[in-house]
Structures are given as structure tokens and as C-alpha cells.
Protein backbone atom coordinates (compact mmCIF):
# COMPACT_ATOMS: atom_id res chain seq x y z
CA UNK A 1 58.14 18.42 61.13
CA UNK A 2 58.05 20.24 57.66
CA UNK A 3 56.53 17.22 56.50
CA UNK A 4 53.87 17.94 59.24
CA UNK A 5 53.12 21.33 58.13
CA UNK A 6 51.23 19.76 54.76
CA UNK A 7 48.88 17.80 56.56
CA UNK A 8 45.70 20.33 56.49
CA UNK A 9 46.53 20.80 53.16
CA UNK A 10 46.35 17.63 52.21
CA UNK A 11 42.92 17.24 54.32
CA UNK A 12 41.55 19.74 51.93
CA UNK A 13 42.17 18.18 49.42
CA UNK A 14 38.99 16.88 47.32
CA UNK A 15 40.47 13.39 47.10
CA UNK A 16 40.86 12.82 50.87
CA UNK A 17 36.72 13.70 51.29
CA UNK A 18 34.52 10.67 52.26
CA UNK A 19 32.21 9.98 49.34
CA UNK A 20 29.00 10.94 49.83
CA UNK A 21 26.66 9.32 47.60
CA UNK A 22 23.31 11.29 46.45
CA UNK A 23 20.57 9.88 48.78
CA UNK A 24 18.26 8.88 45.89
CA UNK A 25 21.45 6.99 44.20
CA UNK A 26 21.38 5.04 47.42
CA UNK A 27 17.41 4.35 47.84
CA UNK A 28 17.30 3.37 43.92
CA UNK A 29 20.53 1.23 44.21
CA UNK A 30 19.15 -0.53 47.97
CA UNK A 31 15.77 -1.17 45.92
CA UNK A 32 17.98 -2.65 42.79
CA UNK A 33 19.58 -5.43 46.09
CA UNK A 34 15.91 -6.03 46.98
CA UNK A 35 14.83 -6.93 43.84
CA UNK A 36 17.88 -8.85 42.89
CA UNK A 37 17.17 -10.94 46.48
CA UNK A 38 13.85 -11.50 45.05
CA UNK A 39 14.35 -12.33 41.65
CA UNK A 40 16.87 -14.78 42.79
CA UNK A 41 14.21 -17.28 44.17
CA UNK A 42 11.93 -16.81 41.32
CA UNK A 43 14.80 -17.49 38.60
CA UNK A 44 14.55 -21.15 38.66
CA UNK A 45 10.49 -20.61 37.44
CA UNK A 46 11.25 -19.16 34.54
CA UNK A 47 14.24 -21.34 33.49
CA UNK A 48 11.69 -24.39 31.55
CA UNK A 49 9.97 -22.31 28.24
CA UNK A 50 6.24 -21.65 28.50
CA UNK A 51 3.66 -24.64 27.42
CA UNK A 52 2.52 -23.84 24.21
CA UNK A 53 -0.95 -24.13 23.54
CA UNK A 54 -2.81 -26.11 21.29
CA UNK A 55 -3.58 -25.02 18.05
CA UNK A 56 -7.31 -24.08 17.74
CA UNK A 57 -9.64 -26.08 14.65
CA UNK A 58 -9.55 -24.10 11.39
CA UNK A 59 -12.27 -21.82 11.08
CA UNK A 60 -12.59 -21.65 15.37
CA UNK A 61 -12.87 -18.52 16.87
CA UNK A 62 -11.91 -19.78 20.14
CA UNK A 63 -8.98 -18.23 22.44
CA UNK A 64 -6.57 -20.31 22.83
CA UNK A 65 -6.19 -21.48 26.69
CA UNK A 66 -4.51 -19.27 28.94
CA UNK A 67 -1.20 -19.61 30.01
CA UNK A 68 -1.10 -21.36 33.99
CA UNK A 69 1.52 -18.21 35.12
CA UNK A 70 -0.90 -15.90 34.93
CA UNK A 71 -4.36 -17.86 34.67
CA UNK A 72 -4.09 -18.63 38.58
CA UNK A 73 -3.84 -14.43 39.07
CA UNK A 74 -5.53 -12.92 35.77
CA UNK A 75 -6.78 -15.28 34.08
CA UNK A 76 -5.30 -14.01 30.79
CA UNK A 77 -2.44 -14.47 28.81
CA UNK A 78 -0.92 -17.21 26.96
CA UNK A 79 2.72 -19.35 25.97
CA UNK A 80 4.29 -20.25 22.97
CA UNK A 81 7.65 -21.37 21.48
CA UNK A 82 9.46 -20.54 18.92
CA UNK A 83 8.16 -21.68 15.30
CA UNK A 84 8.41 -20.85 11.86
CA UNK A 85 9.89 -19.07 8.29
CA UNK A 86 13.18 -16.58 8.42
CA UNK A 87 12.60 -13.34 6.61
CA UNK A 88 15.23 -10.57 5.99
CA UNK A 89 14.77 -6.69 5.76
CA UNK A 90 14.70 -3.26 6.87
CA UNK A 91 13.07 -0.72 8.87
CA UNK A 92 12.72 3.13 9.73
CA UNK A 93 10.47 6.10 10.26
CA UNK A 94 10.94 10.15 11.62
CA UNK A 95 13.40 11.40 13.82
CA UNK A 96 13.62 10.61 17.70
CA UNK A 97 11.52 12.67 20.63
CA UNK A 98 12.14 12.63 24.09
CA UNK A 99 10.08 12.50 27.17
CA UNK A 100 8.99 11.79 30.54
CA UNK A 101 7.25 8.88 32.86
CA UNK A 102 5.08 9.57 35.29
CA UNK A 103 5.83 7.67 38.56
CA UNK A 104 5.56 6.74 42.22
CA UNK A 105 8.24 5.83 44.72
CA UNK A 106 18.88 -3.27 6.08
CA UNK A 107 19.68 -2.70 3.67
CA UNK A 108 18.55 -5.96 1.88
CA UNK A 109 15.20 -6.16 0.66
CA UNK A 110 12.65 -8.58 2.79
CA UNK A 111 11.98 -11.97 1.99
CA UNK A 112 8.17 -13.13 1.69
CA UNK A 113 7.50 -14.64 5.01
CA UNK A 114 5.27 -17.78 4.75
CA UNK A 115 2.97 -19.63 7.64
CA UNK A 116 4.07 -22.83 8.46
CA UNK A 117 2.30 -25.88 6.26
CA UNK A 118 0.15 -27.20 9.10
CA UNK A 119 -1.26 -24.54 9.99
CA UNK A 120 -4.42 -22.13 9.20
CA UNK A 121 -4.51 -18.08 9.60
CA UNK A 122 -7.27 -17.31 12.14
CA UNK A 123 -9.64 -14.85 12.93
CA UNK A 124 -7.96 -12.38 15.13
CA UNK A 125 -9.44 -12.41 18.88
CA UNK A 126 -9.62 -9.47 20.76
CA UNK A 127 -8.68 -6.12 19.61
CA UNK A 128 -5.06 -6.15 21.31
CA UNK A 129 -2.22 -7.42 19.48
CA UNK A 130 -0.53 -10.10 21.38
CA UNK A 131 2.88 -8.79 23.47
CA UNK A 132 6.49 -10.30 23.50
CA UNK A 133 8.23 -10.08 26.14
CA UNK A 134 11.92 -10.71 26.02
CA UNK A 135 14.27 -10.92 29.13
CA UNK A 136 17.96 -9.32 29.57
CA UNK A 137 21.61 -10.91 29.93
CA UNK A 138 21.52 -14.49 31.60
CA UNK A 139 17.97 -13.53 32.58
CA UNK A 140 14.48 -15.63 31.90
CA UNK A 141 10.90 -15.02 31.86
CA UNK A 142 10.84 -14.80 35.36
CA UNK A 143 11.81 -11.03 35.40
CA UNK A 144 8.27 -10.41 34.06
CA UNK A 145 6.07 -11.63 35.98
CA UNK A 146 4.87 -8.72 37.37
CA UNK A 147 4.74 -6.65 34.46
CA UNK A 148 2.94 -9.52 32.65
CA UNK A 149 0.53 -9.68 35.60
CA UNK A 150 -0.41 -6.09 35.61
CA UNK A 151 -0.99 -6.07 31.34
CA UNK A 152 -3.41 -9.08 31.85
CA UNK A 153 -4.99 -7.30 34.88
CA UNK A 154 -5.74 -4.43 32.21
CA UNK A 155 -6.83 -6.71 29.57
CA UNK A 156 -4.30 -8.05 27.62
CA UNK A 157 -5.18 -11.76 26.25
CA UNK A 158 -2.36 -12.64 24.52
CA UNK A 159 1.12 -12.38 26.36
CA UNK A 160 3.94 -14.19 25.44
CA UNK A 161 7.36 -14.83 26.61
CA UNK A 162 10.41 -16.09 24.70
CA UNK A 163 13.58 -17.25 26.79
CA UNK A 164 16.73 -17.47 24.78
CA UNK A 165 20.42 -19.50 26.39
CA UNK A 166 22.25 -17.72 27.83
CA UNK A 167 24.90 -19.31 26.15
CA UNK A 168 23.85 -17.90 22.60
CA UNK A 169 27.07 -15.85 21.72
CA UNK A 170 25.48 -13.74 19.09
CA UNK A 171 22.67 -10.98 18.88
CA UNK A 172 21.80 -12.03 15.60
CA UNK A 173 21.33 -15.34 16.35
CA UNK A 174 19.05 -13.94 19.41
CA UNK A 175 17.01 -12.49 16.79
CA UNK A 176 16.64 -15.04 14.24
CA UNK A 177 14.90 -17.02 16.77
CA UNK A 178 12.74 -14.22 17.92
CA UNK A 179 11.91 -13.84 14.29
CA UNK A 180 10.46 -17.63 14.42
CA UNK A 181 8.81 -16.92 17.76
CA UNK A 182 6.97 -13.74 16.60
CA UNK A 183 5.88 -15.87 12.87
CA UNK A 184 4.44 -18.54 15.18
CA UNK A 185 2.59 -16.45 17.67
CA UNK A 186 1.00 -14.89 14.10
CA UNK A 187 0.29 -17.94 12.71
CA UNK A 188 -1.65 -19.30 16.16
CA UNK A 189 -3.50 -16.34 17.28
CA UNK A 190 -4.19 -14.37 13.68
CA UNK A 191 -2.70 -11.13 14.39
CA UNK A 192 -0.67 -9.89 11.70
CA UNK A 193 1.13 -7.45 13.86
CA UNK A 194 2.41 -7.60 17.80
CA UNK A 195 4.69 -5.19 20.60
CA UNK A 196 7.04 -6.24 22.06
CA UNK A 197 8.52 -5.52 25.68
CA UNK A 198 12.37 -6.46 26.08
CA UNK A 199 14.42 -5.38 29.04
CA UNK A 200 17.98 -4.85 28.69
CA UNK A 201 20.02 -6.76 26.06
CA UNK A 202 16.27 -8.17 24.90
CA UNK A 203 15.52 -4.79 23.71
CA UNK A 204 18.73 -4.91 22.02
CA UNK A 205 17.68 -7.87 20.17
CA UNK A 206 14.41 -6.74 19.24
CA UNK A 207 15.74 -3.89 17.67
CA UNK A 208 17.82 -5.76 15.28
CA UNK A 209 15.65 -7.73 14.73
CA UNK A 210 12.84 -4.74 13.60
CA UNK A 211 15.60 -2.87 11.76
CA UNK A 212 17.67 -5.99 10.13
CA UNK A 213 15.75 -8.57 9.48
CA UNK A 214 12.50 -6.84 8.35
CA UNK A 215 10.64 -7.31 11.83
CA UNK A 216 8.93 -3.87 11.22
CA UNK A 217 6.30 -5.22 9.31
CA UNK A 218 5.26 -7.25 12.31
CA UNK A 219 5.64 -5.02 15.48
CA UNK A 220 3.81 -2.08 15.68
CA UNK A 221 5.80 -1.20 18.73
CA UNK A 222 9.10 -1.70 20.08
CA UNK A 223 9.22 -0.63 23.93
CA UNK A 224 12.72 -0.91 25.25
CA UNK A 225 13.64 -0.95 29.12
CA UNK A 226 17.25 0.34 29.80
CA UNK A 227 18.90 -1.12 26.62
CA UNK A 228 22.29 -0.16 25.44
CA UNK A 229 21.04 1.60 22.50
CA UNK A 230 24.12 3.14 21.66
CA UNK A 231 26.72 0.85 23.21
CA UNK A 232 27.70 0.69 27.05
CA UNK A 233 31.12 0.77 28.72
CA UNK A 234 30.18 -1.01 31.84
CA UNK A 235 30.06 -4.16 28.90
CA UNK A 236 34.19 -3.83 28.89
CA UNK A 237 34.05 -4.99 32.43
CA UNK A 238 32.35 -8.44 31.37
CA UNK A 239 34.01 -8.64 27.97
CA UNK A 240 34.81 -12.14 28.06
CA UNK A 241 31.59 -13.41 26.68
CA UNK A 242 31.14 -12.48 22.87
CA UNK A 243 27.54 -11.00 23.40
CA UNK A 244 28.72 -8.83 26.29
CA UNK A 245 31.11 -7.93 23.38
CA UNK A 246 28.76 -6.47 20.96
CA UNK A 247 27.13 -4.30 23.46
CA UNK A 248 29.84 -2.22 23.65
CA UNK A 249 29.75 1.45 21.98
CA UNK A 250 32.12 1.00 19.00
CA UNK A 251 30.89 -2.65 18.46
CA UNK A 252 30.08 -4.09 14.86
CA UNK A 253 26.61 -4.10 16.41
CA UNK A 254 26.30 -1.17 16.90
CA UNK A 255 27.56 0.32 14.17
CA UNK A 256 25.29 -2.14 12.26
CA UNK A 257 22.07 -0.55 13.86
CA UNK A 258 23.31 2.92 13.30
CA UNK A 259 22.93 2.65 9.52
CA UNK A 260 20.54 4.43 7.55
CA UNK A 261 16.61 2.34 8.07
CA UNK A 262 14.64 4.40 5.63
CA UNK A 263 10.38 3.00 5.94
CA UNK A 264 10.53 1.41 9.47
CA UNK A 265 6.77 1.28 10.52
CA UNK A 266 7.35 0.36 14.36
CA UNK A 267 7.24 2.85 16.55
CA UNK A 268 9.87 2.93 19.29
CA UNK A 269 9.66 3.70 23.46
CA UNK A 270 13.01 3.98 25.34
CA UNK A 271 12.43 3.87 28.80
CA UNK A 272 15.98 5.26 30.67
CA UNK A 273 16.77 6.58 34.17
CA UNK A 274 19.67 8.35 35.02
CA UNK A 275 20.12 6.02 38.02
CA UNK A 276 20.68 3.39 35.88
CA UNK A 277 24.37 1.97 36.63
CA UNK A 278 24.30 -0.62 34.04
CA UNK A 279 24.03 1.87 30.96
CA UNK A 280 26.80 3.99 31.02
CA UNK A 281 26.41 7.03 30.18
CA UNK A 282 23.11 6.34 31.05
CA UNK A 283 21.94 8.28 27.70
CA UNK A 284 23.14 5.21 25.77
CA UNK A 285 19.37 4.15 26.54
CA UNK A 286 18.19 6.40 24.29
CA UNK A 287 16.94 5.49 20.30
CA UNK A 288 19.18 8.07 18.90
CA UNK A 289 18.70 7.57 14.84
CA UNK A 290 17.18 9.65 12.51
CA UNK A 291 15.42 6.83 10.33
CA UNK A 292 13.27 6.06 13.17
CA UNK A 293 10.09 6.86 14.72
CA UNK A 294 11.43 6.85 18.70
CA UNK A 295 9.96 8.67 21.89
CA UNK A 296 12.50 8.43 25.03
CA UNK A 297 10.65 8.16 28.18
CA UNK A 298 13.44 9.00 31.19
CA UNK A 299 12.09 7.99 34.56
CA UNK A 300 13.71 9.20 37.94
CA UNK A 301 14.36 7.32 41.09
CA UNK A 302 15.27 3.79 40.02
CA UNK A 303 17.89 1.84 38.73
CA UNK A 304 18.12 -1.34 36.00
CA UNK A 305 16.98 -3.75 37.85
CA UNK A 306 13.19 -1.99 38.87
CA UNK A 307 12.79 -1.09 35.12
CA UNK A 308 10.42 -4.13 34.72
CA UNK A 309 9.04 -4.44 37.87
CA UNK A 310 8.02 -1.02 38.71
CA UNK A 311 3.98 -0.15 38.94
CA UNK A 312 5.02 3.38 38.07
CA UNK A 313 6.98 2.00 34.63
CA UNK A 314 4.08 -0.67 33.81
CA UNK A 315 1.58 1.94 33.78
CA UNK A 316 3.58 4.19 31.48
CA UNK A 317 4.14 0.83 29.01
CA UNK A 318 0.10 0.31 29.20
CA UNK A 319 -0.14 3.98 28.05
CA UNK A 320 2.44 3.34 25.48
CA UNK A 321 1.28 0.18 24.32
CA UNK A 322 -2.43 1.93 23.78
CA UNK A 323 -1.26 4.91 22.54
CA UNK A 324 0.12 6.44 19.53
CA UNK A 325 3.40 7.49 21.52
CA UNK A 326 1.65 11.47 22.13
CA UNK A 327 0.56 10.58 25.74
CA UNK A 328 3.96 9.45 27.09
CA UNK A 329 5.95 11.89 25.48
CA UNK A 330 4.68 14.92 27.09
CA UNK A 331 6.89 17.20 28.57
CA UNK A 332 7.75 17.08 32.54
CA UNK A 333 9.48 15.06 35.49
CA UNK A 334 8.00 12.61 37.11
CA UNK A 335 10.03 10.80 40.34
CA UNK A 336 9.26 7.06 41.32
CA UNK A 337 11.97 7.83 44.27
């Protein structure tokens, strides 16, 4: 009976409350399951890399023909593969902002990169440069294809989309091919500079590859959406492949990317949202390093998944992708709940 007596104590107590989980936790993590439902029928369309087009004549000023997932909607846009010439380096610029979205609902020096031998530098068409996107963990092109849609809606020509195995065990190796990719979209299309777009662990390898391997020099900006910036702990949960590994806060990685990058010339965008259960804490999303020139965008109401799907989120990347980095780092809150 005395052991009786304890029982509305121990219904006080904090650990024998129901959870109660904040209501826009649980309307950004049920819109997270209904884009994961969706995504899963459109994975197996972005498994086979995009048709690269033909090179044009030297001396033609023509566009190159539009890439067939997003001609049928846009008509813009275009595909490529990876092509041509390593090159090794270093980037940085001034120290990190932060910011809102608005919202509905190396130390080596670089090596001369070369164009590949069949090939002729063009006149650049339109005034745009072209746009990279590059998809998260055991992800594909497919993730895009709204974002993609709504940039050639606005009047981007020249979007691109680079899948990478998801059996690559290294970010480095990631990168090294992104560093062909980006050489061959130059080479085709005459830009000598381009954004990219990567979600996740592709922001991750877009970073090293702008800050260690002398990328800076060819994107003008880096946007990132919910990338493990500064390592995240919800990696030790899925530590048994090596790449899950080095997205972990403490990882060589990581430690790599926080070393001094004195001259980067690409400008950074971090989006993050602090419903983001993938990034833990969900700060990690944030470019935290003095060397570079960063402006962290946090959105409110959604989770990892809606990063790049979001209208709200692909209006703030147009804006960033136009801008000089002023217009989406203005102070305020903005809720896409």
C-alpha cells in the first residue's frame, strides 16, 4: 500500500507526460512523408544521366538543344555529362552573414585548367550563367525537377544536372567528377563561370570542391540546401557507409573544409530550417568560416526533404542566383508553415 502512496508522484513526473509534438514539427514532418511518397515514383526517372547535347560548329552562336525534361514544360534548359581536365586549388572571401527566406505554407596552388582537344570556346549565349544542380545521399536528378522547372520558367537556358553512384565512398572523389562536369559544361556553352544548386550531401560536395580543388574560379555562387556544413550527428546512425562517415562533425572532412581559404571568389547561400531533422543541430547548415563570403538564409515551416521542392525556397534561390546576396539576407522571419 506504501508502494501505492507514490503513484501521483510518479504521474507528475515529466517523464511519464505523453509527448506532445509542436504542431508545425508535425505539418513540416507529414509534408516531408508526402514528398518522400512522391519522390518515390519519380526516382526511377532520374536514375539514366541526362542526354548530352551535341556540340555546336565552331564559330556558331546557336543554343544548344534543350534538354527533353524540361523542353516538354519550359522549353529551356539543357544536359550534359561529365567531361574534361582536373585542376587543384583554393578558395575564400569575408566573413559569414545570416538571414531570412521569405515563404508560403587549399592550400595548394591551382593547376591551369585546359579545354578538352576537340573542342572550341564559344560565344557565351544568354546573359545567365548555366546552373548545376547536384542531388543528396542515394538521391538523383529526379529531386529537381521542380526546382529546375520553375528556374527555366524564369528564364534560365542552361540547367544542368550531374548524378553521381551512390556507391562512390568518398566526397572527394564526388568532387573530382563534378570538377570534370563543370570544365565540360564551360567548354560547350562558353561561360567561364556557373552556380551551382546542391541539396544535402551535394552541397557538401560542391563546397569542397570550390574550396579544395580551386572550383572558385568557376562558380560565382554556391547555394546550399540543408547541407551538413559543419558535420551532423544523425550521420552516426548510418555510419556504415564511408561517405555517411565523413559527414559527421569531427570528420577528416570536415576538419579539411574548416581550414583557412584565403581569396575564394564564390559567394555562398545556406538555406537551413530549424525543422530540419536530418541536420542535427540543425545550425550545422550554416557556412560558418571566416575565409568566406556566406549569407545563411533560415526558412521556417519545413523540413529536409521540401528544401528543393518548395515554391517559397525556389523563389528565394532565383533572388539569390540574380542577386549579389543583399536581397536575401535582409533581416526578418518569414514562415512557409
Amino acid at each position: 500500500m506504501k508502494v501505492l502512496s507514490f503513484l501521483p508522484l510518479l504521474m507528475r513526473s515529466t517523464c511519464l507526460r505523453p509527448v506532445r509534438l509542436p504542431s508545425a514539427l508535425v505539418r513540416a514532418t507529414a509534408l516531408d512523408l508526402l514528398i518522400l511518397a512522391g519522390h518515390v515514383l519519380l526516382y526511377p526517372s532520374g536514375l539514366t544521366p541526362e542526354r548530352r547535347p551535341p556540340l555546336p560548329l565552331p564559330g556558331s552562336t546557336k543554343a544548344p538543344d534543350t534538354d527533353p525534361d524540361t523542353a516538354a514544360n519550359t522549353g529551356a534548359g539543357t544536359g550534359t555529362r561529365a567531361g574534361t581536365a582536373p585542376g587543384e586549388g583554393t578558395g575564400a572571401g569575408p566573413a559569414a552573414r545570416t538571414g531570412t527566406a521569405t515563404g508560403t505554407g587549399t592550400d595548394s596552388d591551382p593547376e591551369k585548367i585546359t579545354r578538352p582537344a576537340d573542342t572550341t570556346a564559344l560565344p557565351t549565349i544568354g546573359d545567365r550563367p548555366p546552373v548545376v544542380l547536384l542531388h543528396g545521399f542515394i538521391d538523383n536528378r529526379s529531386v529537381f525537377v521542380l526546382l529546375r522547372r520553375s528556374l527555366a520558367r524564369h528564364g534560365w537556358r542552361h540547367l544542368e544536372s550531374l548524378n553521381y553512384s551512390p556507391l562512390t565512398c568518398d566526397i572527394r572523389i564526388a568532387a573530382e567528377l563534378l570538377e570534370r562536369h563543370v570544365e565540360e559544361i564551360c567548354a560547350r556553352t562558353g561561360h567561364r563561370e556557373i552556380d551551382i544548386v546542391g541539396h544535402s550531401l551535394g552541397g557538401l560536395i560542391a563546397r569542397y570542391y570550390v574550396q579544395r580543388l580551386g572550383g572558385d574560379r568557376r562558380v560565382r555562387t554556391l547555394v546550399t540546401l540543408g547541407t551538413p556544413h559543419g558535420g551532423t550527428a544523425v550521420a552516426r546512425l548510418a555510419g556504415a557507409h564511408p561517405i555517411v562517415r565523413q559527414m559527421r562533425g569531427g570528420s577528416d572532412l570536415i576538419q579539411e573544409l574548416r581550414r583557412p581559404a584565403p581569396g575564394c571568389r564564390t559567394r555562398f547561400v545556406s538555406f537551413w530550417s530549424e525543422l530540419d531533422r536530418v541536420m542535427l543541430p540543425v545550425e550545422t547548415a550554416c557556412v560558418d568560416h571566416p575565409d568566406l563570403d556566406a549569407v545563411n538564409v533560415r526558412v521556417t515551416g519545413i523540413g529536409h526533404l521540401a528544401l528543393p521542392v518548395h515554391p517559397a525556397v525556389a523563389s528565394a534561390i532565383r533572388e539569390a542566383l540574380e542577386s549579389d546576396g543583399a536581397s536575401v539576407s535582409a533581416p526578418g522571419t518569414a514562415s512557409v508553415a
